[in-house]
Protein backbone atom coordinates (compact mmCIF):
# COMPACT_ATOMS: atom_id res chain seq x y z
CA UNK A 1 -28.35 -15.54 -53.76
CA UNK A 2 -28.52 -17.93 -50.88
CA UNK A 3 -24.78 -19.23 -51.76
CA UNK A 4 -23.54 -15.27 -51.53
CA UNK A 5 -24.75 -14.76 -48.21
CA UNK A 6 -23.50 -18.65 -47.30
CA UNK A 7 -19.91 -17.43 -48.55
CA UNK A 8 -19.89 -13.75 -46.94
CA UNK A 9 -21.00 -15.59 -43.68
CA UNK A 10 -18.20 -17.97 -43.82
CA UNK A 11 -15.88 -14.92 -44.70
CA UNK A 12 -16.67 -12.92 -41.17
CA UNK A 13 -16.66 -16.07 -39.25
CA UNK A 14 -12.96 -16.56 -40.51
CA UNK A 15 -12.17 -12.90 -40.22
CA UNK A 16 -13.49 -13.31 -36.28
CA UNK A 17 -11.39 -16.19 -35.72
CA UNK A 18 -8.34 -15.15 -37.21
CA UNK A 19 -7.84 -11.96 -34.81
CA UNK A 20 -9.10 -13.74 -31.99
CA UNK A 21 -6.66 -16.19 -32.23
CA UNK A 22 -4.02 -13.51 -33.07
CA UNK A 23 -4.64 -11.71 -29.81
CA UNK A 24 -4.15 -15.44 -27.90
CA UNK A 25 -0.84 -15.21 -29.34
CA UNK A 26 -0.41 -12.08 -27.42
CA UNK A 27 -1.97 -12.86 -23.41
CA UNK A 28 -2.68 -9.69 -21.42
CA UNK A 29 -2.65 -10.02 -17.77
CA UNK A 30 -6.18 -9.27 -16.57
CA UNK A 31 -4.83 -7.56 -13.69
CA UNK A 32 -3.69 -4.64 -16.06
CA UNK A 33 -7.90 -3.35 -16.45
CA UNK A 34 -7.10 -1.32 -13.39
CA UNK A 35 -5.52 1.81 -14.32
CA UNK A 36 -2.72 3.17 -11.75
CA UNK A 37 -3.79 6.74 -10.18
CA UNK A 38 -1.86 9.45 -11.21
CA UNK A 39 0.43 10.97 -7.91
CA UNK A 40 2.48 13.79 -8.73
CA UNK A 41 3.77 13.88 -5.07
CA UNK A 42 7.55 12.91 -4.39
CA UNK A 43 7.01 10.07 -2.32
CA UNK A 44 4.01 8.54 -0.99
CA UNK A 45 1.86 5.55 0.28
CA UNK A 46 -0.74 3.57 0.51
CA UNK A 47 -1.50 1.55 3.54
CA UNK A 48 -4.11 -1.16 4.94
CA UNK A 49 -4.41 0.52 8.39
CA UNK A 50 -5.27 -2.65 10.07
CA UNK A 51 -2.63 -4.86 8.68
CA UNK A 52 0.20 -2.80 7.67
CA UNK A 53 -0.08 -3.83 4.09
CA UNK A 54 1.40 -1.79 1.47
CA UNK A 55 -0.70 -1.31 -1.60
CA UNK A 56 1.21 1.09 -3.34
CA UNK A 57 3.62 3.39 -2.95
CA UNK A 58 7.09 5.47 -4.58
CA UNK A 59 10.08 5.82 -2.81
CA UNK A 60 8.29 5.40 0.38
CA UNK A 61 11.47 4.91 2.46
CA UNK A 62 13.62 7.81 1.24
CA UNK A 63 13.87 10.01 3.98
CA UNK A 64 12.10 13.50 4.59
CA UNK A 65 11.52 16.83 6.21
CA UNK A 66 7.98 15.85 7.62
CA UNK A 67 7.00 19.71 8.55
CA UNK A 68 3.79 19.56 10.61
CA UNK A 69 2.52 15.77 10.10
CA UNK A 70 5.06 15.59 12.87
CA UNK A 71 2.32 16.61 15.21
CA UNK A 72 0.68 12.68 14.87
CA UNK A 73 3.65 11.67 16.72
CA UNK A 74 3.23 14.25 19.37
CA UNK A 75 -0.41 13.25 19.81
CA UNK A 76 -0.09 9.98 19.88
CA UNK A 77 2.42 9.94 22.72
CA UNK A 78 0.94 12.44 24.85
CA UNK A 79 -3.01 10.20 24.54
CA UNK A 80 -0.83 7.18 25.43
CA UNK A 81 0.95 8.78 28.82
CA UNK A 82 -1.33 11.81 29.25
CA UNK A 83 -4.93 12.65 30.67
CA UNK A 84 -6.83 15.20 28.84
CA UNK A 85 -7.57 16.75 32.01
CA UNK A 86 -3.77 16.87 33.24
CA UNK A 87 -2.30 20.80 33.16
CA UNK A 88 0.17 22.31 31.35
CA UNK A 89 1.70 25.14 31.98
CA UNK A 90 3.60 27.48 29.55
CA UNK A 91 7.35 27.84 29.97
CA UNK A 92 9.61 31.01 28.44
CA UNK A 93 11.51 28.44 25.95
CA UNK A 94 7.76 26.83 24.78
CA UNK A 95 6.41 30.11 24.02
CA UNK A 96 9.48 32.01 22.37
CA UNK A 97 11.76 28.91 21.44
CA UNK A 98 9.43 28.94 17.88
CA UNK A 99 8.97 32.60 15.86
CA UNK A 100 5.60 34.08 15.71
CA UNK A 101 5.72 34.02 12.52
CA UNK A 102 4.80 29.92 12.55
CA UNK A 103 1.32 28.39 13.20
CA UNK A 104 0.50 28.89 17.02
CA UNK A 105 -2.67 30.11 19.04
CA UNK A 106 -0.61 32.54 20.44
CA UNK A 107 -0.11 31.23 23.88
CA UNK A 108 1.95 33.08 27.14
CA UNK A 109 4.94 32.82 29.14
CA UNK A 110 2.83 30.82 33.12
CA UNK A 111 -0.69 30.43 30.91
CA UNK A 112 -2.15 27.26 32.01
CA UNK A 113 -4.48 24.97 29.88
CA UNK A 114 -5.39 21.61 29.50
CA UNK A 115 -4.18 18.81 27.47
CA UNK A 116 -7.07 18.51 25.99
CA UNK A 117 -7.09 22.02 24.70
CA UNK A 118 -3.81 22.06 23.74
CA UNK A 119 -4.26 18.86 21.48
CA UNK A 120 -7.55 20.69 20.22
CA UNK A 121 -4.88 23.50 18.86
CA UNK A 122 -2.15 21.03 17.85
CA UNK A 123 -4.82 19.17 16.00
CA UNK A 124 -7.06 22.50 14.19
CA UNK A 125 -3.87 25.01 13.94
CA UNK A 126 -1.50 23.28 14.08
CA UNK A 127 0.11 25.00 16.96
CA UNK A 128 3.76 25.19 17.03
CA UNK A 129 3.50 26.30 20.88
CA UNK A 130 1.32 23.95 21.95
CA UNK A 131 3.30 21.43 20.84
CA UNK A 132 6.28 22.51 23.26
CA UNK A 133 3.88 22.87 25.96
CA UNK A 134 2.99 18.96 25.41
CA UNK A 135 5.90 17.87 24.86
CA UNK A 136 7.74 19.96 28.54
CA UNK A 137 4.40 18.01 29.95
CA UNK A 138 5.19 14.66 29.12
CA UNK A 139 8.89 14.33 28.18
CA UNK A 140 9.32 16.81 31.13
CA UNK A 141 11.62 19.28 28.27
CA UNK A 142 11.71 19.18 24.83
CA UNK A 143 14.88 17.50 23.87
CA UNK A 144 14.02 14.12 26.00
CA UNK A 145 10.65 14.44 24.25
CA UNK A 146 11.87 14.19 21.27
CA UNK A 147 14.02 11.30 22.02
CA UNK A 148 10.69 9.52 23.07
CA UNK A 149 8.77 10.41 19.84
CA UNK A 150 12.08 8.59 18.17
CA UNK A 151 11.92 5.48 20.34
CA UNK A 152 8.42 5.53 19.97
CA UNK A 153 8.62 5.46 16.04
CA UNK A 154 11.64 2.46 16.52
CA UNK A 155 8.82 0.92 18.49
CA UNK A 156 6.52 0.82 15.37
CA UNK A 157 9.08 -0.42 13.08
CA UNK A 158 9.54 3.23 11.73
CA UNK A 159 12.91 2.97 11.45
CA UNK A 160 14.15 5.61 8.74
CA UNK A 161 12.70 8.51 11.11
CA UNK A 162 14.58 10.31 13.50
CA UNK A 163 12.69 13.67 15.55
CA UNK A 164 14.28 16.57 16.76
CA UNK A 165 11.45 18.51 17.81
CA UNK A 166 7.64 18.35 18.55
CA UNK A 167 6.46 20.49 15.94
CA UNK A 168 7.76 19.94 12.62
CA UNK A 169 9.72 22.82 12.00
CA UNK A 170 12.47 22.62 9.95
CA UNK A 171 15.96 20.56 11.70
CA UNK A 172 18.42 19.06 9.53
CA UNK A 173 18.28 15.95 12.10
CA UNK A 174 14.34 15.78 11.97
CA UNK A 175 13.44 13.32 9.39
CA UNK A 176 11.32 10.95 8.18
CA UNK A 177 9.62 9.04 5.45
CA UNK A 178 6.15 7.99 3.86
CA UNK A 179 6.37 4.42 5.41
CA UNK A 180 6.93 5.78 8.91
CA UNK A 181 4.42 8.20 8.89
CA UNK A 182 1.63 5.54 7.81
CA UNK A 183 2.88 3.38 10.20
CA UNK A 184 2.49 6.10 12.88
CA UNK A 185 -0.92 7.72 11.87
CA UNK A 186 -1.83 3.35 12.08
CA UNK A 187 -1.04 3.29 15.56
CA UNK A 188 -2.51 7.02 16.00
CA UNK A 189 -6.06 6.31 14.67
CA UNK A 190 -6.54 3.74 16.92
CA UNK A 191 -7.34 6.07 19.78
CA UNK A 192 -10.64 7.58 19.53
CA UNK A 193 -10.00 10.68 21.18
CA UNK A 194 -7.30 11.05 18.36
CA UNK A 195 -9.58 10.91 15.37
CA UNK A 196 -12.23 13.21 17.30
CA UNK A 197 -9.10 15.72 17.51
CA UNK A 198 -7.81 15.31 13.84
CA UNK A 199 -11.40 15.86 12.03
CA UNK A 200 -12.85 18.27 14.61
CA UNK A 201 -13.67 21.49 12.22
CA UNK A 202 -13.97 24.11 14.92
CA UNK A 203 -13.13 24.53 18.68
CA UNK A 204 -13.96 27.09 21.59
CA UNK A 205 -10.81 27.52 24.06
CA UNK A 206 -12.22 29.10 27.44
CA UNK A 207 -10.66 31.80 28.80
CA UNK A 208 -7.45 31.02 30.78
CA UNK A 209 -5.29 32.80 33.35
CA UNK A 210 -4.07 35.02 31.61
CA UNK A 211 -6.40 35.52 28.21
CA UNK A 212 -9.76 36.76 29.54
CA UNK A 213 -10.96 35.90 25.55
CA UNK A 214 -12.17 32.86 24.52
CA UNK A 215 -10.24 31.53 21.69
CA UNK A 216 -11.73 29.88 18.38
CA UNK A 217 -10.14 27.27 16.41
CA UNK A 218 -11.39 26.89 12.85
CA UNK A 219 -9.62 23.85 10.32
CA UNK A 220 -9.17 25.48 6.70
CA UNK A 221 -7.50 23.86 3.72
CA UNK A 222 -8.32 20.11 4.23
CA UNK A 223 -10.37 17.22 3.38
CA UNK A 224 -12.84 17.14 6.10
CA UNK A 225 -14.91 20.02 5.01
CA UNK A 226 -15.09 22.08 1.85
CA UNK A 227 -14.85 21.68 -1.50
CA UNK A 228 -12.06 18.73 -1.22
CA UNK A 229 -14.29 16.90 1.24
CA UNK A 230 -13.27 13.06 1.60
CA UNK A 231 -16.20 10.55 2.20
CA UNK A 232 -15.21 8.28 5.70
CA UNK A 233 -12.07 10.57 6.85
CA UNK A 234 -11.15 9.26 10.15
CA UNK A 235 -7.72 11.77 11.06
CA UNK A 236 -5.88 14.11 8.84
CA UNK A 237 -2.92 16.44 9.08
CA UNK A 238 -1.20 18.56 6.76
CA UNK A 239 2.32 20.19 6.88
CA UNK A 240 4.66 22.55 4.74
CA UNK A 241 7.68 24.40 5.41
CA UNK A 242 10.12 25.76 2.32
CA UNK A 243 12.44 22.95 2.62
CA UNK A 244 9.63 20.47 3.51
CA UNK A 245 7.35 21.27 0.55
CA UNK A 246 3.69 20.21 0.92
CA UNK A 247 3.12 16.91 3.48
CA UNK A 248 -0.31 15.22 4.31
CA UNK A 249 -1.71 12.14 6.41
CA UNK A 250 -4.83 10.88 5.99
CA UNK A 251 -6.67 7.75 6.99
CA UNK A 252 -10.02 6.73 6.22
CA UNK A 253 -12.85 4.06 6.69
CA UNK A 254 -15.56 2.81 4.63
CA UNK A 255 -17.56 -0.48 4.73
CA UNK A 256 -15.16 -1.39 7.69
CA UNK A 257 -11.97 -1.17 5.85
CA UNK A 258 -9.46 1.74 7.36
CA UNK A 259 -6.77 3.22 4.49
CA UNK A 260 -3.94 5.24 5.50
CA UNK A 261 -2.61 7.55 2.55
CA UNK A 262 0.97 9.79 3.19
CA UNK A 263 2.15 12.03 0.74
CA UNK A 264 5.31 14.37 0.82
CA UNK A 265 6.95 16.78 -1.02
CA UNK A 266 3.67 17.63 -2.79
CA UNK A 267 4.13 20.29 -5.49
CA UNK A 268 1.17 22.40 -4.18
CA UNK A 269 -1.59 22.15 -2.14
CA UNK A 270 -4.34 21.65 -4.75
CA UNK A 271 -2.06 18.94 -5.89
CA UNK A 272 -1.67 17.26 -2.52
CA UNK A 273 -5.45 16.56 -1.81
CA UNK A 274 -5.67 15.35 -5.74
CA UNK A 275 -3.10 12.73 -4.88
CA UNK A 276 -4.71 11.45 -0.88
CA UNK A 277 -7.90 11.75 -3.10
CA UNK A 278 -6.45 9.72 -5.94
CA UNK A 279 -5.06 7.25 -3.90
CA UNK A 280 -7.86 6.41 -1.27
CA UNK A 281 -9.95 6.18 -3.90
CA UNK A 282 -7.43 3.75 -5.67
CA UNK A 283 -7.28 1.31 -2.66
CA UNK A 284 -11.51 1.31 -1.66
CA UNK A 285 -12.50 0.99 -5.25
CA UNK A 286 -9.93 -1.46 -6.68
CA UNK A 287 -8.80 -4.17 -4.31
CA UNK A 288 -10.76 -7.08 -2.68
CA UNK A 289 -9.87 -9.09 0.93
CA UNK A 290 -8.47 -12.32 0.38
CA UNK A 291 -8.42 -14.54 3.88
CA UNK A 292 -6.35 -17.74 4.85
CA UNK A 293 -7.03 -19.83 7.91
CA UNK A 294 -4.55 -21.17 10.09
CA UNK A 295 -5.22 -24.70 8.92
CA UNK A 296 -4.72 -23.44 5.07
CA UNK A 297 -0.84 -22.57 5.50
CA UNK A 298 0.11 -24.97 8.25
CA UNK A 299 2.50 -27.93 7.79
CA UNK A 300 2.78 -30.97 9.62
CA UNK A 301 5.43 -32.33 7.80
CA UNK A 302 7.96 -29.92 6.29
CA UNK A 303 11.47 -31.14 5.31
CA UNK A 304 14.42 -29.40 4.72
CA UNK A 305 17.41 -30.68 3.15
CA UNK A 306 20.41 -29.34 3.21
CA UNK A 307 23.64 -28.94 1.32
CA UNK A 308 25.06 -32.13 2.76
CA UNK A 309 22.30 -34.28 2.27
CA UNK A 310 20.76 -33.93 5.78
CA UNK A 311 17.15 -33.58 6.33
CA UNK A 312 15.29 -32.00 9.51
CA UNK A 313 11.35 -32.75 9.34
CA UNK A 314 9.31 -30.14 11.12
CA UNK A 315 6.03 -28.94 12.26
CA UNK A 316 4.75 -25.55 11.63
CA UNK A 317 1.98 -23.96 13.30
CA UNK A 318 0.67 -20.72 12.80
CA UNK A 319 -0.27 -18.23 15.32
CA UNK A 320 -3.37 -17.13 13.43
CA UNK A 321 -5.41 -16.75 10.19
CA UNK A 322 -3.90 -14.58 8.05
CA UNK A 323 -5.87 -11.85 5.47
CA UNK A 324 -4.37 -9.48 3.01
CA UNK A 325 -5.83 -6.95 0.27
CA UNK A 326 -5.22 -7.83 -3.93
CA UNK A 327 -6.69 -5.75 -6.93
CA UNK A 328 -10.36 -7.41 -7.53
CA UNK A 329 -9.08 -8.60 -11.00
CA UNK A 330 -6.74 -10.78 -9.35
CA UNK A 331 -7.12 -14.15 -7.45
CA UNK A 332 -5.99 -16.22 -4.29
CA UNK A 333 -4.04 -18.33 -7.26
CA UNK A 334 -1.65 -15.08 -7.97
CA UNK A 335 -0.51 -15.41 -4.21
CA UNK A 336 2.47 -17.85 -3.43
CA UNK A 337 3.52 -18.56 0.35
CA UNK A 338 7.08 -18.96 1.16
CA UNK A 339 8.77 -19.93 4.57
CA UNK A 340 11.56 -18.50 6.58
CA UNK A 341 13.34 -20.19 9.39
CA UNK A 342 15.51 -18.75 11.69
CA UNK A 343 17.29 -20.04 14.81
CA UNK A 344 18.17 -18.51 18.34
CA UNK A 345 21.35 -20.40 19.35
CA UNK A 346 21.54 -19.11 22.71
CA UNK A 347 18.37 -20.06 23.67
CA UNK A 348 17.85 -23.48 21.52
CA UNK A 349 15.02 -21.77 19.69
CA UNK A 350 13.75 -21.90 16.26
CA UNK A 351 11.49 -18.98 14.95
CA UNK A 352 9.83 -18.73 11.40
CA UNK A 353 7.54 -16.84 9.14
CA UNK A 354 5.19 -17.36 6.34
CA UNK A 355 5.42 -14.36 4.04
CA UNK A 356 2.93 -13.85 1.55
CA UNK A 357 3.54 -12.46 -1.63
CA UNK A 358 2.33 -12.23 -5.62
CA UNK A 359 3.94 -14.14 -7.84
CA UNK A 360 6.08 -12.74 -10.02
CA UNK A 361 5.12 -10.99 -13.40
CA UNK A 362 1.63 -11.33 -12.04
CA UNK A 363 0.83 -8.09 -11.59
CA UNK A 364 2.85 -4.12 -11.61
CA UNK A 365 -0.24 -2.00 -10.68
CA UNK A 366 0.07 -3.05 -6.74
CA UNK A 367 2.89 -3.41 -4.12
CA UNK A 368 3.98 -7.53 -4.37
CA UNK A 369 4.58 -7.93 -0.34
CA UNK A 370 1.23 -9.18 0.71
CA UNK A 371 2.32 -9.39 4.74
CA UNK A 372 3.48 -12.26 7.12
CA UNK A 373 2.52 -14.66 9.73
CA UNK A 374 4.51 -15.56 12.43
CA UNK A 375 4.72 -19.23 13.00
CA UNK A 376 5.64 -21.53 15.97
CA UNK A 377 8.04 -24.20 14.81
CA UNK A 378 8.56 -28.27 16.45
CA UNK A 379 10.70 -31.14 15.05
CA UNK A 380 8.74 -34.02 14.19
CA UNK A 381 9.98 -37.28 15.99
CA UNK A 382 12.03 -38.57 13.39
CA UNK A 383 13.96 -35.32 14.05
CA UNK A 384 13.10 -34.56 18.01
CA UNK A 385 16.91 -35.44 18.82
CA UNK A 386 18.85 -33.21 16.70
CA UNK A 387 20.04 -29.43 18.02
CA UNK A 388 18.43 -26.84 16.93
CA UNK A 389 22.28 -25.41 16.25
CA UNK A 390 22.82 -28.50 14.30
CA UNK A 391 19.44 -28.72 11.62
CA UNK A 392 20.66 -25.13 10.71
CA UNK A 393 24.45 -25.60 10.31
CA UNK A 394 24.95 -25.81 7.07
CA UNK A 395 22.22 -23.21 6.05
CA UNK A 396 23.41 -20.04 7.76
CA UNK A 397 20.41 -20.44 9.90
CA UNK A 398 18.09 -20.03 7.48
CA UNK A 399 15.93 -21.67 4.86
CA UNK A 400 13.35 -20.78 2.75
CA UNK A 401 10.79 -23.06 0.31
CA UNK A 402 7.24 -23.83 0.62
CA UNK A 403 7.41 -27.91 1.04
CA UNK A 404 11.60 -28.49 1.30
CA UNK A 405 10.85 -28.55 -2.77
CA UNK A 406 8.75 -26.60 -5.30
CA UNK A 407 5.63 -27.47 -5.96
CA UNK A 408 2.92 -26.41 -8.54
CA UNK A 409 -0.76 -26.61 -7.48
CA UNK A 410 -3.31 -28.53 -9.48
CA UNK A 411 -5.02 -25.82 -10.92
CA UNK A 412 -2.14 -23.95 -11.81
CA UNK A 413 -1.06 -27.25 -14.01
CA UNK A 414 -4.03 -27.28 -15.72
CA UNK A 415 -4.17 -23.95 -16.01
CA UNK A 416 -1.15 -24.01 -18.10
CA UNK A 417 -1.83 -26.87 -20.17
CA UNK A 418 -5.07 -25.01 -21.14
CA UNK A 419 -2.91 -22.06 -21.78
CA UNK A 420 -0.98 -24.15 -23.99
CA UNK A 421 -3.76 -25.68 -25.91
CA UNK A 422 -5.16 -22.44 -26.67
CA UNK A 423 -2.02 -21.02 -28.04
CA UNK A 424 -1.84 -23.79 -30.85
CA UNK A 425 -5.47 -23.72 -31.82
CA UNK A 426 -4.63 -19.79 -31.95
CA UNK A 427 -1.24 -20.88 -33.99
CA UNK A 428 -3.15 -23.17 -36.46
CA UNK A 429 -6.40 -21.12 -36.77
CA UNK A 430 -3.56 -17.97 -37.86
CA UNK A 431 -1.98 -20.09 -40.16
CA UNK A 432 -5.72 -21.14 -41.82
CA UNK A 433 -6.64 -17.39 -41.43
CA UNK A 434 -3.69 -16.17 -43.62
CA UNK A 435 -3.97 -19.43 -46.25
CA UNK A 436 -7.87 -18.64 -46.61
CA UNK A 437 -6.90 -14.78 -47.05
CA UNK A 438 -4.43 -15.79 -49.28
CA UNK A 439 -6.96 -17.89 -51.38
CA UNK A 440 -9.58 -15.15 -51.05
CA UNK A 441 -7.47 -12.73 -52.36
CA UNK A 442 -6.33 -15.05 -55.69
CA UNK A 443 -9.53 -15.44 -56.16
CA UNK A 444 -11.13 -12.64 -56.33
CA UNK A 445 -8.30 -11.33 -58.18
CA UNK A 446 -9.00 -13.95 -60.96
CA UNK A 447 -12.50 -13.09 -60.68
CA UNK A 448 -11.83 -8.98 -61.32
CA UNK A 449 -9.32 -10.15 -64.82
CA UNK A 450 -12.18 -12.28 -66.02
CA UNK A 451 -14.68 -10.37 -65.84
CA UNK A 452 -12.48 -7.51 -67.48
CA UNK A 453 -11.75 -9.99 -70.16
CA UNK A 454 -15.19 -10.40 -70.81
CA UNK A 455 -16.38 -6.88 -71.16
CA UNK A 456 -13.22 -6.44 -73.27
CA UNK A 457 -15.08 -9.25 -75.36
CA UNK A 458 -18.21 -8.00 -75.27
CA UNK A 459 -16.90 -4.32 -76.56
CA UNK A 460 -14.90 -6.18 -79.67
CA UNK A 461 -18.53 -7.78 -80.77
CA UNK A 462 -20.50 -4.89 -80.61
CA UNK A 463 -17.80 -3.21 -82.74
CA UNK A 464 -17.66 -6.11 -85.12
């Protein structure tokens, strides 16, 4: 009895480590026990508001008809060269230049109101004619605002974005894309007055001089209130025309972490708060900071060599620290650090970067560019005498490596010898697994005949 259950025990330890070593054979990258969200929107993005990291995103630079997330941009401008308590008043092109068929709070030819209530109604309805009466105020007409709300976007690096108007109504030449509008609701958030504005749920407008009546804003279909309510939404604004489809912005902050989320060309409504929803929760839930100092990505010595055989050793310095976001699963090991060098001839000057990224096949469920550092850049003495015009002549002005030569850190050398290791003793444990089988299998089949022999025996004597 005891030597049954000693064999059956030594059966289901083999069993064990044969599939254990079959599924060595076959490494998963850990990375993949996140699961990507499901976004049914055209394009979209996910954005660390603070850094301008991408996390994820689809087709986020293909232009767009923005519709009404336009309005960030028209906010943004007029906190940054307005007061809230400067006046506007209402010209004959800003009140009938948009139909009254469009979002507006139904505003009159010489009515006078504040900034400040005029963002309230750009913010809450989304008001087409408030937006003219902003934009006469601080572009001094409409056309040269709009040119400013394009510079402005250049200004942010927004630079597949081109506005026509203030308001988001449809213009073949007003444009866009998911990119640019995270990197404008970034910069937008960053006033406070703006987030009061774009999460406000209701609003009294006093009576003016012309509407004795005050007027009351109320914010429907959204993701500060209701049933789609968003825990930590900081600014929000949605859009939609028929050639636009449905647009949102939405940025939020938990635990001291601010997320920007952009999607456009939505399907439907419903749709478009399941996919901000989907992908906030996405970027708060799945990925961890990961922080370099200064000191960490710095290089005293750093040699290039060029294709003639001539060397330039250099200093880099960084400006600052540098911290990024990565799924929790992964690790500061996943990240590689590159350098980029570039030279101003004119000006003897040599500029340079240190751009972060994942290595490659690590990981397809986030965006690989982890960010950049800017980095100052000195010849060491055994190269103090060349020009800068010279250490970059034979490289187009430009190099890129991470020590003038590839190099493998420690622990990812051992790393892969234990990777190795584990593969044979997964190989030769297989390879015992299917020779044991194979035994087991004659065996018992030996076993089975034999003892069929023997009852075929035992039947012949009892007949005999």
């Amino acid at each position: 009895m005891i030597k049954i259950k000693k064999e059956k025990t030594i059966k289901y330890i083999c069993f064990i480590l044969f599939f254990t070593a079959v599924l060595s054979l076959f490494p998963v990258n850990i990375a993949n026990a996140a699961e990507l969200p499901v976004i049914q929107s055209e394009t979209y993005v996910l954005m660390d508001g603070e850094t301008g990291q991408v996390l994820l995103e689809k087709n986020m630079n293909v232009q767009m008809y923005p519709a009404s997330i336009t309005k960030v941009m028209t906010a943004l401008l007029a906190l940054e060269r307005g007061n809230l308590s400067d006046i506007i008043t209402m010209s004959r092109n800003a009140v009938y230049s948009i139909g009254r068929g469009t979002s507006h709070i139904a505003l009159d030819e010489t009515e006078r109101l504040t900034l400040e209530q005029a963002l309230y109604g750009l913010a809450i309805e989304s008001a087409n004619d408030a937006a003219n009466g902003i934009a006469e105020l601080i572009g001094g007409s409409m056309p040269d605002f709009a040119k400013m709300m394009t510079a402005k976007a250049k200004e942010l690096g927004a630079l597949n974005t081109n506005f026509a108007n203030a308001h988001g109504l449809h213009d073949v030449s007003h444009y866009t894309s998911a990119y640019d509008m995270a990197l404008i609701l970034s910069a937008a958030v960053k006033f406070p007055e703006f987030q009061k504005m774009f999460t406000a749920v209701k609003y009294e407008m006093p009576p003016t001089n012309i509407q004795p009546e005050t007027r009351y804003f109320n914010r429907k279909n959204s993701l500060v209130a209701g049933p789609n309510k968003y825990e930590g939404l900081i600014a929000e604004k949605t859009g939609w025309t028929s050639d636009s489809g449905f647009t949102y912005v939405a940025a939020a902050t938990r635990s001291g972490r601010t997320l920007v989320a952009v999607v456009m060309r939505s399907p439907s409504e419903a749709i478009r708060w399941a996919d901000t929803t989907a992908l906030l929760d996405y970027g708060f839930n799945e990925f961890t900071q990961v922080s370099y100092n200064a000191a960490d990505f710095a290089k005293e010595k750093y040699v290039v060599e060029f294709t003639d055989g001539s060397k330039a050793d250099m200093k880099l310095i960084p400006d600052g620290n540098f911290n990024c976001l990565i799924l929790k699963s992964l690790s500061k090991e996943d990240i590689e650090v590159k350098y980029t060098l570039s030279v101003d001839g004119i000006n003897d000057k040599m500029d340079g970067k240190a751009i972060f990224s994942l290595k490659q096949g690590v990981s397809g469920l986030m965006y690989n560019g982890l960010g950049e550092s800017d980095l100052k850049i000195s010849l060491n003495s055994s190269s103090a005498g060349l020009p800068v015009n010279n250490v970059f002549s034979n490289t187009g002005g430009q190099e890129q490596n991470q020590d003038g030569e590839k190099k493998t850190s420690a622990f990812s050398v051992i790393s892969k010898i234990f990777s190795v290791i584990l593969q044979i003793i997964g190989i030769v444990t297989v390879i015992y697994g299917i020779l044991y089988l194979r035994k087991y299998i004659i065996v018992e089949r030996r076993k089975k005949l034999q003892a069929a022999h023997k009852q075929k025996n035992m039947q012949r004597m009892r007949r005999l």
